[in-house]
PDB file of N, CA and C in Angstrom:
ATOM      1  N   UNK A   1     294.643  66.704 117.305  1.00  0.00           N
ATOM      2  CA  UNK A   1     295.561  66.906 118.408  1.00  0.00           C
ATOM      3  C   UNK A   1     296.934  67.157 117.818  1.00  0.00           C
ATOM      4  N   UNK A   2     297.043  68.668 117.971  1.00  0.00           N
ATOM      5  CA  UNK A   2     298.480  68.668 116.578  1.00  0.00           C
ATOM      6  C   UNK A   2     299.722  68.736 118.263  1.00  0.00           C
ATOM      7  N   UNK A   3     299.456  69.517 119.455  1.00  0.00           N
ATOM      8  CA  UNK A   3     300.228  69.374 120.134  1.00  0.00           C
ATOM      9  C   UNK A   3     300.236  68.469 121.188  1.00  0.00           C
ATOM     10  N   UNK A   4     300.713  67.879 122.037  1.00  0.00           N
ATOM     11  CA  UNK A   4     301.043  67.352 123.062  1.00  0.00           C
ATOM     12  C   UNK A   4     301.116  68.394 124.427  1.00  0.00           C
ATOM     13  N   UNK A   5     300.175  68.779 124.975  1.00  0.00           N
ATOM     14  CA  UNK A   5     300.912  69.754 126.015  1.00  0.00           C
ATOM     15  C   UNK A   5     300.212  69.048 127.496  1.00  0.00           C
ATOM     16  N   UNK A   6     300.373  69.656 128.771  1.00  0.00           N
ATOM     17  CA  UNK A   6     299.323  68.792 129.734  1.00  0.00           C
ATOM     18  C   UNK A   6     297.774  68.505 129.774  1.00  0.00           C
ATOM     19  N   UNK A   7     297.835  70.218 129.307  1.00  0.00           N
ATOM     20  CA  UNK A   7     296.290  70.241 129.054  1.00  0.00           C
ATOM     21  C   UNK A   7     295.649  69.232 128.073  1.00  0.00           C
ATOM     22  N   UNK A   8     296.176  68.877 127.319  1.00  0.00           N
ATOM     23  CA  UNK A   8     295.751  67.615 126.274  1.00  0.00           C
ATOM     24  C   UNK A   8     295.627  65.956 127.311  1.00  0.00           C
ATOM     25  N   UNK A   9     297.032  66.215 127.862  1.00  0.00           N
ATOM     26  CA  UNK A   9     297.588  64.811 128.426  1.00  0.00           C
ATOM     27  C   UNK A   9     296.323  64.672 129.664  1.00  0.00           C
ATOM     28  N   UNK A  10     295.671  65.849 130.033  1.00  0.00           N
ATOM     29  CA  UNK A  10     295.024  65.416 131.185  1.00  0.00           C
ATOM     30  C   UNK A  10     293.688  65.626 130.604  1.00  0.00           C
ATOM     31  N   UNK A  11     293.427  66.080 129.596  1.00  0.00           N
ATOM     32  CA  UNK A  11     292.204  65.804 129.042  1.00  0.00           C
ATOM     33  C   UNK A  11     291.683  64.414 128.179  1.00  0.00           C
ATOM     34  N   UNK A  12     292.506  63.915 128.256  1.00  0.00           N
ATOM     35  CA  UNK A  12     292.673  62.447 127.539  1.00  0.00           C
ATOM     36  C   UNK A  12     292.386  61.679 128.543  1.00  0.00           C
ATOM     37  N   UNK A  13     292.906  61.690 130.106  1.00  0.00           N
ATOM     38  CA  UNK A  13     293.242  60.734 131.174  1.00  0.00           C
ATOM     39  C   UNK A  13     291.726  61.052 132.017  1.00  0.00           C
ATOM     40  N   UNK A  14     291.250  62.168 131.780  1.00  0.00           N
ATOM     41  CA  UNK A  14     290.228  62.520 131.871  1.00  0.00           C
ATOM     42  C   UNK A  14     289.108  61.471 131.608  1.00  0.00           C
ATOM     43  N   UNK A  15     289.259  61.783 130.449  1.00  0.00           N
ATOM     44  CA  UNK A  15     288.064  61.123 128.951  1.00  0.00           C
ATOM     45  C   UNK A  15     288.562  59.410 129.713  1.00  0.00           C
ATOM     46  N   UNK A  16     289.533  59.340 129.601  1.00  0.00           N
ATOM     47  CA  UNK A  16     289.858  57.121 129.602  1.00  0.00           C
ATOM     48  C   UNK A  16     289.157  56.560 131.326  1.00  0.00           C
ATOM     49  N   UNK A  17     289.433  57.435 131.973  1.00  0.00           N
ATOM     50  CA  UNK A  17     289.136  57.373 133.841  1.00  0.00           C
ATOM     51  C   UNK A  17     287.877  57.468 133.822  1.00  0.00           C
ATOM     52  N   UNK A  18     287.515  58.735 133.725  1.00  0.00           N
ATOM     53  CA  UNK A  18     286.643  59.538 134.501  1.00  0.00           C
ATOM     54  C   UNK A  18     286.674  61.142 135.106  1.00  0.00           C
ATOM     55  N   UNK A  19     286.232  61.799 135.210  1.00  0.00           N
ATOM     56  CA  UNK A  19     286.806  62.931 136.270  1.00  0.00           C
ATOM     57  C   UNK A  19     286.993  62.329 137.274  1.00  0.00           C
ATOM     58  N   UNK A  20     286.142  61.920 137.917  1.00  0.00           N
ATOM     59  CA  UNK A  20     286.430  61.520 139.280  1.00  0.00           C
ATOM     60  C   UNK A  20     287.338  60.547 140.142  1.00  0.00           C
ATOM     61  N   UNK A  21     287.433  59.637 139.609  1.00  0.00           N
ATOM     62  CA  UNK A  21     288.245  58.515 139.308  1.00  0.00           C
ATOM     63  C   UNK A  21     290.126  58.679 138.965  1.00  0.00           C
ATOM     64  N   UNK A  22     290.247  59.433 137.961  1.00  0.00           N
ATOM     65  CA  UNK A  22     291.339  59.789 137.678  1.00  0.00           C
ATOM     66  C   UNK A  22     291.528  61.094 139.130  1.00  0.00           C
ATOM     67  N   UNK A  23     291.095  61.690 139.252  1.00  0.00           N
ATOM     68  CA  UNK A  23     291.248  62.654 140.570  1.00  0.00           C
ATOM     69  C   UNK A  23     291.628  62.497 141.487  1.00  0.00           C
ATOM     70  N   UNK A  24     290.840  61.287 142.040  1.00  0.00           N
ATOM     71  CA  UNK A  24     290.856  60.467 143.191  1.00  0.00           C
ATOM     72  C   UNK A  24     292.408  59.176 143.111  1.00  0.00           C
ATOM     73  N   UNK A  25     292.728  58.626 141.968  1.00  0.00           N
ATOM     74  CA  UNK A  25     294.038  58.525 141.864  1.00  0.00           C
ATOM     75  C   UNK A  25     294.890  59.587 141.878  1.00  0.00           C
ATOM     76  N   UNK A  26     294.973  60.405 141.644  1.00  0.00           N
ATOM     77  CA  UNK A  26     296.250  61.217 141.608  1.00  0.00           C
ATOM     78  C   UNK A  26     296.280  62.010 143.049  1.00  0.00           C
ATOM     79  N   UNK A  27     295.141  62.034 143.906  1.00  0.00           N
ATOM     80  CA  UNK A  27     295.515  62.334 145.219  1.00  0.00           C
ATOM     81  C   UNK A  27     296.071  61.159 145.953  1.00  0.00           C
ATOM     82  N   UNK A  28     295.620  60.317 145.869  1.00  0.00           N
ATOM     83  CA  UNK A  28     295.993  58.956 146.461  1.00  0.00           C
ATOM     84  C   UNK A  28     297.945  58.633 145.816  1.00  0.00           C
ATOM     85  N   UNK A  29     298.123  58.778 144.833  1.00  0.00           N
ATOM     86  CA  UNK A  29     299.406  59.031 144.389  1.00  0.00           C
ATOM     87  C   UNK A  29     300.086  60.161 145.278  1.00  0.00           C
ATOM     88  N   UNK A  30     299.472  61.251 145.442  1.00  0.00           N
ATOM     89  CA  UNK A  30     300.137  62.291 145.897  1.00  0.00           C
ATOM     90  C   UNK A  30     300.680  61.693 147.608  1.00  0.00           C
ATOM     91  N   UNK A  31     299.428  61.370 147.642  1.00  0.00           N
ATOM     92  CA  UNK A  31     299.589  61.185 149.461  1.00  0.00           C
ATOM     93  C   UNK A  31     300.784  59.821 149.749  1.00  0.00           C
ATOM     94  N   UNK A  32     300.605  58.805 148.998  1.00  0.00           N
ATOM     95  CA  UNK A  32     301.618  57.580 149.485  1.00  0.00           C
ATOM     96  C   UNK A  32     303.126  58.244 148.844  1.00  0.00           C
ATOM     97  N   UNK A  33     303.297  59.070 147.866  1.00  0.00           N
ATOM     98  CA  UNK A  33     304.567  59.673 147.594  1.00  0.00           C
ATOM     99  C   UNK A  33     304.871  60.384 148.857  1.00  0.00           C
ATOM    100  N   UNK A  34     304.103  61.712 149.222  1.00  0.00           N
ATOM    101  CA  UNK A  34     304.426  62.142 150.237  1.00  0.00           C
ATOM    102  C   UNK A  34     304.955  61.312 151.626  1.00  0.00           C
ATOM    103  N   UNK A  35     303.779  60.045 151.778  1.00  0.00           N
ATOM    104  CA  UNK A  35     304.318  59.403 152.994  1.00  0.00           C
ATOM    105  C   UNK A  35     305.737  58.757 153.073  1.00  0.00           C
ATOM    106  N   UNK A  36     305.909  58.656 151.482  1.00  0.00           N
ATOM    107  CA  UNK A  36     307.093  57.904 151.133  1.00  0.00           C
ATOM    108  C   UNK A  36     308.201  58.475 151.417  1.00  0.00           C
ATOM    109  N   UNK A  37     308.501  59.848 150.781  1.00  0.00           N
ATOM    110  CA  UNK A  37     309.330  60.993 150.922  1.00  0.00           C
ATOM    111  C   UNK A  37     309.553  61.076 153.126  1.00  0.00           C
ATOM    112  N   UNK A  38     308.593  61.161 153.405  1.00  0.00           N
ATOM    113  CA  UNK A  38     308.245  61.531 154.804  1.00  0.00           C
ATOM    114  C   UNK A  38     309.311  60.343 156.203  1.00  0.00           C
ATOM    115  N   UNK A  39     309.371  58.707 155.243  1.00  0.00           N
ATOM    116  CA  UNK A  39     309.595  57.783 155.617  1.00  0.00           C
ATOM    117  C   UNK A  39     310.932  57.843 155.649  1.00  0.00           C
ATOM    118  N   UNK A  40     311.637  58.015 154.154  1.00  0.00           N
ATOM    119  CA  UNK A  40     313.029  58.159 154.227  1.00  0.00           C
ATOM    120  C   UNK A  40     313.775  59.017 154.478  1.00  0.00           C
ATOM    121  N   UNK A  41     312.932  59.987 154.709  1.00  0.00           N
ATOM    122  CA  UNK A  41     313.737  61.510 155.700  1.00  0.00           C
ATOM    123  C   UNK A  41     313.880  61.299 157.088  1.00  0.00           C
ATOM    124  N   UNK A  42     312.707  60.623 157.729  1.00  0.00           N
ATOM    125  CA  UNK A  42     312.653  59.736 159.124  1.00  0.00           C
ATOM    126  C   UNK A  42     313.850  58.852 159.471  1.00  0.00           C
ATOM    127  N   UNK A  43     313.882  57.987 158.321  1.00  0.00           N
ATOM    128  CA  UNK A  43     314.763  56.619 158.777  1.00  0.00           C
ATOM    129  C   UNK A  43     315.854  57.353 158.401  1.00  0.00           C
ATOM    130  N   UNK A  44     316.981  58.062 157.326  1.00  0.00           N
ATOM    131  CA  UNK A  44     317.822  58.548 157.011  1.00  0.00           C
ATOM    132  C   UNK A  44     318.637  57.548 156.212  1.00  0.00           C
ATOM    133  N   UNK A  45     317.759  56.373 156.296  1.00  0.00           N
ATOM    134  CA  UNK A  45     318.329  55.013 155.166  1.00  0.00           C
ATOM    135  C   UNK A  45     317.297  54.073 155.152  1.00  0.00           C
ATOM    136  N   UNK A  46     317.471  53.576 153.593  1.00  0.00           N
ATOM    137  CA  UNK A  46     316.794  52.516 153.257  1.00  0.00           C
ATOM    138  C   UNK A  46     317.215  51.097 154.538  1.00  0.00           C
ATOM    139  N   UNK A  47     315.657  50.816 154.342  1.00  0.00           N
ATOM    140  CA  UNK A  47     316.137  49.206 155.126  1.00  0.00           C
ATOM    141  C   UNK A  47     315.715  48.287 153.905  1.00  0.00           C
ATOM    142  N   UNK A  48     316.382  47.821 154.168  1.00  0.00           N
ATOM    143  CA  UNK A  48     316.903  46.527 152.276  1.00  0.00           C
ATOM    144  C   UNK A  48     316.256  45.305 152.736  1.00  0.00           C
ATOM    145  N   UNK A  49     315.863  44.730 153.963  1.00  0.00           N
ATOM    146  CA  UNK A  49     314.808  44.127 154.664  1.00  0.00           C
ATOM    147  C   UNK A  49     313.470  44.542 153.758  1.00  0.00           C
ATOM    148  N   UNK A  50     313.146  45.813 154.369  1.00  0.00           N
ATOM    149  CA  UNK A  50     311.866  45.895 154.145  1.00  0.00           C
ATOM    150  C   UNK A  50     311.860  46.299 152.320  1.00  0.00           C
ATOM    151  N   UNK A  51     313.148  46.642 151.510  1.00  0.00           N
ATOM    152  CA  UNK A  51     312.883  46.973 150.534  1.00  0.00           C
ATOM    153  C   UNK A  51     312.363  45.671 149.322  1.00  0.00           C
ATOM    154  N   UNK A  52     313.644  44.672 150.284  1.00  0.00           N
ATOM    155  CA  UNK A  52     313.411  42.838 149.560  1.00  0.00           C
ATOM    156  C   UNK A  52     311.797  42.824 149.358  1.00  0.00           C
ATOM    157  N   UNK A  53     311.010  43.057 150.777  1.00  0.00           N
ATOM    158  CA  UNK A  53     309.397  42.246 151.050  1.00  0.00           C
ATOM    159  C   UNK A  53     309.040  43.250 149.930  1.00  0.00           C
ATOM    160  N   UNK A  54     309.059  44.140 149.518  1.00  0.00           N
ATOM    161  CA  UNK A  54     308.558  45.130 148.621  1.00  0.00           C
ATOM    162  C   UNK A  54     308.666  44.860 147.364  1.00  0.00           C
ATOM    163  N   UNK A  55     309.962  44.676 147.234  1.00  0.00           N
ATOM    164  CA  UNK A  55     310.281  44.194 145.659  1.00  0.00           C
ATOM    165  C   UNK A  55     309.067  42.643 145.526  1.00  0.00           C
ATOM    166  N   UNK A  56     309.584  42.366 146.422  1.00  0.00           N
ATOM    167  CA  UNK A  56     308.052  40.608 146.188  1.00  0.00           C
ATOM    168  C   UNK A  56     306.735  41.123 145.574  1.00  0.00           C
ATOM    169  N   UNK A  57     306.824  42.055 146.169  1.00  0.00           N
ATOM    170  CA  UNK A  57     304.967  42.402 145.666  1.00  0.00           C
ATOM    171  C   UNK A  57     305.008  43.119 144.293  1.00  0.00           C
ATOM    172  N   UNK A  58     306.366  43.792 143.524  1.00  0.00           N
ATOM    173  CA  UNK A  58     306.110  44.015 142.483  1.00  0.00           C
ATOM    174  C   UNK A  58     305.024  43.309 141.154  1.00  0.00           C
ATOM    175  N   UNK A  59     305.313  41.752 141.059  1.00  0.00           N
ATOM    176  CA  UNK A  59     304.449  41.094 140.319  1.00  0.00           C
ATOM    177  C   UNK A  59     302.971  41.890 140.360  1.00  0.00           C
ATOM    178  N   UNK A  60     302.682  41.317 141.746  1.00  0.00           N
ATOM    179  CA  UNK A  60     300.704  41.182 141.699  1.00  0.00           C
ATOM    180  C   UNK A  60     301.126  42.462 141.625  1.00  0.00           C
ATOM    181  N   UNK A  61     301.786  44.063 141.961  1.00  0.00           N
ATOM    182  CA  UNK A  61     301.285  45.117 141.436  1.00  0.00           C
ATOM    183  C   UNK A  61     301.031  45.387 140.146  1.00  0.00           C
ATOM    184  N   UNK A  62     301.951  44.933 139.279  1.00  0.00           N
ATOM    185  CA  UNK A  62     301.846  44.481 137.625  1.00  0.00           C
ATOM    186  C   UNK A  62     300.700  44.665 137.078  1.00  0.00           C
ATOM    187  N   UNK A  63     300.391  43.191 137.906  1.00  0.00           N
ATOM    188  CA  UNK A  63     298.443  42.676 137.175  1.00  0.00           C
ATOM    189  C   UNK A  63     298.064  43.044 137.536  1.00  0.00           C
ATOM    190  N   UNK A  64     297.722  43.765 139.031  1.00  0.00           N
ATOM    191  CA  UNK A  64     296.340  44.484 139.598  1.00  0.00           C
ATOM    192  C   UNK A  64     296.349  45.686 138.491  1.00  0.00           C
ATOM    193  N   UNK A  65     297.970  46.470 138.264  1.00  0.00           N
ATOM    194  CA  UNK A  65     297.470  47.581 137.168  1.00  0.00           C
ATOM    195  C   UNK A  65     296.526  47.286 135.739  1.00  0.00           C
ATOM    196  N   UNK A  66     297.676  46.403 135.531  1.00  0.00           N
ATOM    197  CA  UNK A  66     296.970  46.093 134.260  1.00  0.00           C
ATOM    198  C   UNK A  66     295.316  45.587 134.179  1.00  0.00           C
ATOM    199  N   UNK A  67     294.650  45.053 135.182  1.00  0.00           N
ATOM    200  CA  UNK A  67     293.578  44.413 135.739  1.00  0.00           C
ATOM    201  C   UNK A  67     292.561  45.740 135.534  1.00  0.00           C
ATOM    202  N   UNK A  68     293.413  46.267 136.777  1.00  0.00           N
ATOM    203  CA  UNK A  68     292.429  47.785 136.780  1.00  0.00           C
ATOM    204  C   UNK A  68     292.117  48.585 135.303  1.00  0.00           C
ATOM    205  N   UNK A  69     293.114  48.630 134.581  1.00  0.00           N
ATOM    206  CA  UNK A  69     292.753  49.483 133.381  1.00  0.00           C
ATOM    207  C   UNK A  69     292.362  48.824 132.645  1.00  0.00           C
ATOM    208  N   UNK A  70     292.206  47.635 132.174  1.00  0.00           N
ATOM    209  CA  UNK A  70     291.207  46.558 131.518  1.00  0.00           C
ATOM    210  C   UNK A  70     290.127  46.801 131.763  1.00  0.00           C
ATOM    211  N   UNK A  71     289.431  46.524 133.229  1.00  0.00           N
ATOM    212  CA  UNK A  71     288.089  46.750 133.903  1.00  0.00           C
ATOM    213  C   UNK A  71     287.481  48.514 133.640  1.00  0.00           C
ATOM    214  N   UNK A  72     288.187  49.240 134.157  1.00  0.00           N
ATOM    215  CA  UNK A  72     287.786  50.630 133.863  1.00  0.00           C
ATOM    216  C   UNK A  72     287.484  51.165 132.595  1.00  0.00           C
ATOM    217  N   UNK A  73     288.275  50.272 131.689  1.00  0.00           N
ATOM    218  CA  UNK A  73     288.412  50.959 130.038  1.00  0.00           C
ATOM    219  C   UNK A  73     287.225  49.719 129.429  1.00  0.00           C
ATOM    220  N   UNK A  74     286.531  48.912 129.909  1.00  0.00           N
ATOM    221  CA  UNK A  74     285.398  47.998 129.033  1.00  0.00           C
ATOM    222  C   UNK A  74     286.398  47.279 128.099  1.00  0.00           C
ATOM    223  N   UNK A  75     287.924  46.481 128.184  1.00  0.00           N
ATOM    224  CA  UNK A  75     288.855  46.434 127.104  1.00  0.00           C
ATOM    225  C   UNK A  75     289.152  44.825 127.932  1.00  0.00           C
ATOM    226  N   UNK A  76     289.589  43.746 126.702  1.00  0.00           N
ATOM    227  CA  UNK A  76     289.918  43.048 126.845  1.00  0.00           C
ATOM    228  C   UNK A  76     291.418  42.975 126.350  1.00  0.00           C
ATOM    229  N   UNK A  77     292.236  41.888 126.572  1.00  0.00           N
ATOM    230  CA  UNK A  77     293.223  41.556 125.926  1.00  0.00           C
ATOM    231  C   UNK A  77     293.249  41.251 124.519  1.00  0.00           C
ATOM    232  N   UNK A  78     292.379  40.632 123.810  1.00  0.00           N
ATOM    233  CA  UNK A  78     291.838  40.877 122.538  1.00  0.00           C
ATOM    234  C   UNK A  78     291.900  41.996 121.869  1.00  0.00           C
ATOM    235  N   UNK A  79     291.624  43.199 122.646  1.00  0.00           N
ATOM    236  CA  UNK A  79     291.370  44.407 121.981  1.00  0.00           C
ATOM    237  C   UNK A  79     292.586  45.161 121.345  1.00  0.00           C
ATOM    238  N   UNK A  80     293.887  44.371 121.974  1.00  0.00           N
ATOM    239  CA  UNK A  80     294.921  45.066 121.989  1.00  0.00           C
ATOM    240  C   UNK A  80     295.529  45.011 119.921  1.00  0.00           C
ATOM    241  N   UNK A  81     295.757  46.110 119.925  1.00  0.00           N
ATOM    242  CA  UNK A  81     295.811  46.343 118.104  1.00  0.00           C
ATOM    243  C   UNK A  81     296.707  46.241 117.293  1.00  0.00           C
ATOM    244  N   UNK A  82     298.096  46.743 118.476  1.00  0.00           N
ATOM    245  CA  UNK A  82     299.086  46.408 117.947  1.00  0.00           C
ATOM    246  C   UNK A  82     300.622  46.763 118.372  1.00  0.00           C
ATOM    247  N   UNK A  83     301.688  46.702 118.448  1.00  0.00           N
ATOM    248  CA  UNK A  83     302.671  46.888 119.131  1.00  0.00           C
ATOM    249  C   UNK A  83     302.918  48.266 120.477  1.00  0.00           C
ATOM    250  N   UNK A  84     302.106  49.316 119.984  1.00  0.00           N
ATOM    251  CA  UNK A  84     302.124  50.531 120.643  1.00  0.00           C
ATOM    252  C   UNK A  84     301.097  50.178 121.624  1.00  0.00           C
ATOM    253  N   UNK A  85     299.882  49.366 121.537  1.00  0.00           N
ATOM    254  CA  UNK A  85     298.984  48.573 122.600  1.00  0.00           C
ATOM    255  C   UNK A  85     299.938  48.129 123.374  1.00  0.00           C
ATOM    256  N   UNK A  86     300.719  46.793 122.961  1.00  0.00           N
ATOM    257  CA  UNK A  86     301.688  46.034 123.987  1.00  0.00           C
ATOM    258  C   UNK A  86     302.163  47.025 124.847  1.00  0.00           C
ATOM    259  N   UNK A  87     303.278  47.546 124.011  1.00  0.00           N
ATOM    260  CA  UNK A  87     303.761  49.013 124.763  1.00  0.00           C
ATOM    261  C   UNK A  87     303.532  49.930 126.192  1.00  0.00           C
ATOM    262  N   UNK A  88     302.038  50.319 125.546  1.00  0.00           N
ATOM    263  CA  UNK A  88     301.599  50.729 126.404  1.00  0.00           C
ATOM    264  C   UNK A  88     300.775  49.667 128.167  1.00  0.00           C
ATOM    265  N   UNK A  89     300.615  48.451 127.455  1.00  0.00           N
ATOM    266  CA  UNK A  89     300.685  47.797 128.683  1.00  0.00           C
ATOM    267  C   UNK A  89     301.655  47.498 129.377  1.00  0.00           C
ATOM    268  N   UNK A  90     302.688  47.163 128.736  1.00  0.00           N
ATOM    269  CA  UNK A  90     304.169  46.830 129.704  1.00  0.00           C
ATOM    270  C   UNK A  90     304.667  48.468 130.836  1.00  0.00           C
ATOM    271  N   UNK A  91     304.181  49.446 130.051  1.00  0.00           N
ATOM    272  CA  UNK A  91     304.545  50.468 130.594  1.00  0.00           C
ATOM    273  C   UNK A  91     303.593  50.595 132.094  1.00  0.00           C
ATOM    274  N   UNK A  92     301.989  50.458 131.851  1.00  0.00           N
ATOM    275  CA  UNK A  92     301.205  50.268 132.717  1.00  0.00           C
ATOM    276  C   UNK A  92     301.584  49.274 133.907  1.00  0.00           C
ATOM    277  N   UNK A  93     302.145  48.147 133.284  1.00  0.00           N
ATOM    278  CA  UNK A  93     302.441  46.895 133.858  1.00  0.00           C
ATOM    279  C   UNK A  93     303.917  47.974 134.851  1.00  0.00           C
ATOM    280  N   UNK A  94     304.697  48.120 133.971  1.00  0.00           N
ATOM    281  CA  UNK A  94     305.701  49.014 135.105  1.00  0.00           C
ATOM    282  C   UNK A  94     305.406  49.406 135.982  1.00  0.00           C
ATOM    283  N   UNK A  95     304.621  50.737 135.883  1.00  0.00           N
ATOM    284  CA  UNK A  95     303.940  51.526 136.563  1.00  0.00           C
ATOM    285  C   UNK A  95     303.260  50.768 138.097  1.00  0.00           C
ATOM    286  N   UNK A  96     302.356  50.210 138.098  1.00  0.00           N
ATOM    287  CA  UNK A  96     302.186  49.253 138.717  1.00  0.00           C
ATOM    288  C   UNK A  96     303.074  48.726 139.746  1.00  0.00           C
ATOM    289  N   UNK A  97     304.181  47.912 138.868  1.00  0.00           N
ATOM    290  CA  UNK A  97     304.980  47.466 140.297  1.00  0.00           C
ATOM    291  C   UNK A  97     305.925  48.145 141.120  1.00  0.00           C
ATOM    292  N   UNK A  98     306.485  49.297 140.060  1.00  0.00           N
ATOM    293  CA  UNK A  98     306.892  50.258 141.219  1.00  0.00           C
ATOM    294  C   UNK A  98     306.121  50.994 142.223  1.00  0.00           C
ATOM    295  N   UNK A  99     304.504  51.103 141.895  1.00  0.00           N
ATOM    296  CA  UNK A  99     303.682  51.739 142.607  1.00  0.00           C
ATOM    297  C   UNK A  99     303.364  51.118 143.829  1.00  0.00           C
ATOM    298  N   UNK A 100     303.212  49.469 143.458  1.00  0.00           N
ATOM    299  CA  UNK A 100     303.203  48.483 144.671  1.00  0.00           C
ATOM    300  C   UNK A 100     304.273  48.144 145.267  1.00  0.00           C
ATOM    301  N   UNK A 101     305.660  48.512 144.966  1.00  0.00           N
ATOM    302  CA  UNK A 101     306.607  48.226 146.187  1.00  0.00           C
ATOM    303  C   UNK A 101     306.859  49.431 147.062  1.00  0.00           C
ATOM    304  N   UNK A 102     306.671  51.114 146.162  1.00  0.00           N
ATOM    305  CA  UNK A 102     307.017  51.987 147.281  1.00  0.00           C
ATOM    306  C   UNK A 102     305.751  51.846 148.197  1.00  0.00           C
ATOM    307  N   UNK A 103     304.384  51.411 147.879  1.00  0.00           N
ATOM    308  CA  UNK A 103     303.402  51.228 149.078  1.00  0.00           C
ATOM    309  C   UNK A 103     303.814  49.877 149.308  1.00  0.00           C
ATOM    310  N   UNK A 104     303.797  49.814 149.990  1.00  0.00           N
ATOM    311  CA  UNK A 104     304.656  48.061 150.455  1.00  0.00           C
ATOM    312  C   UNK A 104     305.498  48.546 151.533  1.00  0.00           C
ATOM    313  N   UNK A 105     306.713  49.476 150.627  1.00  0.00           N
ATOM    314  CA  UNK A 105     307.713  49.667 151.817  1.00  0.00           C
ATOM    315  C   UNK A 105     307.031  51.024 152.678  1.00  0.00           C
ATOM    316  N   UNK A 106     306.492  52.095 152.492  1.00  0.00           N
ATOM    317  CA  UNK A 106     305.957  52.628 152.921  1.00  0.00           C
ATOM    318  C   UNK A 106     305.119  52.099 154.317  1.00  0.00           C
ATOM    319  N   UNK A 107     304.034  51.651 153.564  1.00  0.00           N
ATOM    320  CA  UNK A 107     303.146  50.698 154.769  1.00  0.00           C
ATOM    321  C   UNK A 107     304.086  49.843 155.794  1.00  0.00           C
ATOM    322  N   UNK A 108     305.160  49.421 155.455  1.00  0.00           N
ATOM    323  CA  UNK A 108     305.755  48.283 156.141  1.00  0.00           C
ATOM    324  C   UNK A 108     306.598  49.287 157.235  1.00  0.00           C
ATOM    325  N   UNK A 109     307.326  50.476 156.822  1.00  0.00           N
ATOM    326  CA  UNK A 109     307.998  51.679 157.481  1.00  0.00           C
ATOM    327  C   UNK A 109     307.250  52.368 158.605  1.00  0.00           C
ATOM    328  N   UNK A 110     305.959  52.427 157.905  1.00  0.00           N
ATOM    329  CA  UNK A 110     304.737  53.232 159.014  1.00  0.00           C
ATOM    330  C   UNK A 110     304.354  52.321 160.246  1.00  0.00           C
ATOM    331  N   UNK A 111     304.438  50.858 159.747  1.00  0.00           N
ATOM    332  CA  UNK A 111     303.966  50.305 160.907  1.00  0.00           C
ATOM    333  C   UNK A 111     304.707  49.981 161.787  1.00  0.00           C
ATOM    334  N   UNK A 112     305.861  49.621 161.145  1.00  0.00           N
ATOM    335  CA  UNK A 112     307.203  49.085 161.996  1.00  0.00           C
ATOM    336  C   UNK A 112     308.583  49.871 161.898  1.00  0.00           C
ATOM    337  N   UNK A 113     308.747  51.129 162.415  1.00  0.00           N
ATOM    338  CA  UNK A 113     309.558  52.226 162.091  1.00  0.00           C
ATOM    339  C   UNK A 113     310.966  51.791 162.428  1.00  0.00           C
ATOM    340  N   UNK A 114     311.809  51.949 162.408  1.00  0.00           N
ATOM    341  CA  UNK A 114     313.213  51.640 162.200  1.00  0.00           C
ATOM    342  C   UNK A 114     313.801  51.560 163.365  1.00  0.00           C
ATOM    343  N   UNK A 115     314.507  51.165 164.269  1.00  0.00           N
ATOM    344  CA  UNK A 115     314.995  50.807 165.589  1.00  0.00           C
ATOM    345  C   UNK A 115     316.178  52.165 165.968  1.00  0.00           C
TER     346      UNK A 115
END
């Protein structure tokens, strides 16, 4: 792998997922972004209410990521090899809780729309 280009990056995410699996995330990504985008064009401002309850759920989004790619990849915490491992979990671990607060505030926007 001498370059880095997408076609690599998604042939890799490919190979670690699944086809199907990885697919089926990135529509599911697509769609709660969109709803997200959809929400704050609606309201024309954040509600800091619903952004607080959101930020709460960052944690468990954390571990469910990290959870999920443990389980999917056959990988324990053990397995991890060495600093660029860590790395790459804290990043996962990121990933994660920003993913679980914009669905959080999203969901919380859709159900209970702004006065």
């Amino acid at each position: 792998m001498k370059d880095m280009t997408l076609g690599t990056i998604l042939a890799v995410l490919e190979e670690v997922f699944g086809r199907g699996l990885f697919w089926t995330m990135l529509v599911v990504a697509g769609i709660v972004t969109a709803a997200y985008l959809y929400v704050l064009v609606r309201d024309h401002s954040v509600s800091w209410r619903k952004f607080l309850l959101a930020q709460l759920s960052m944690p468990i989004g954390a571990i469910a990521a990290v959870w999920f790619v443990l389980v999917v990849t056959s990988s324990s915490l053990r397995d991890l090899g060495g600093p660029v491992d860590v790395i790459v979990f804290l990043g996962i671990a990121a990933a994660g809780a920003v993913g679980s607060a914009i669905l959080v505030y999203t969901i919380q926007s859709l159900v209970r729309p702004a006065q």
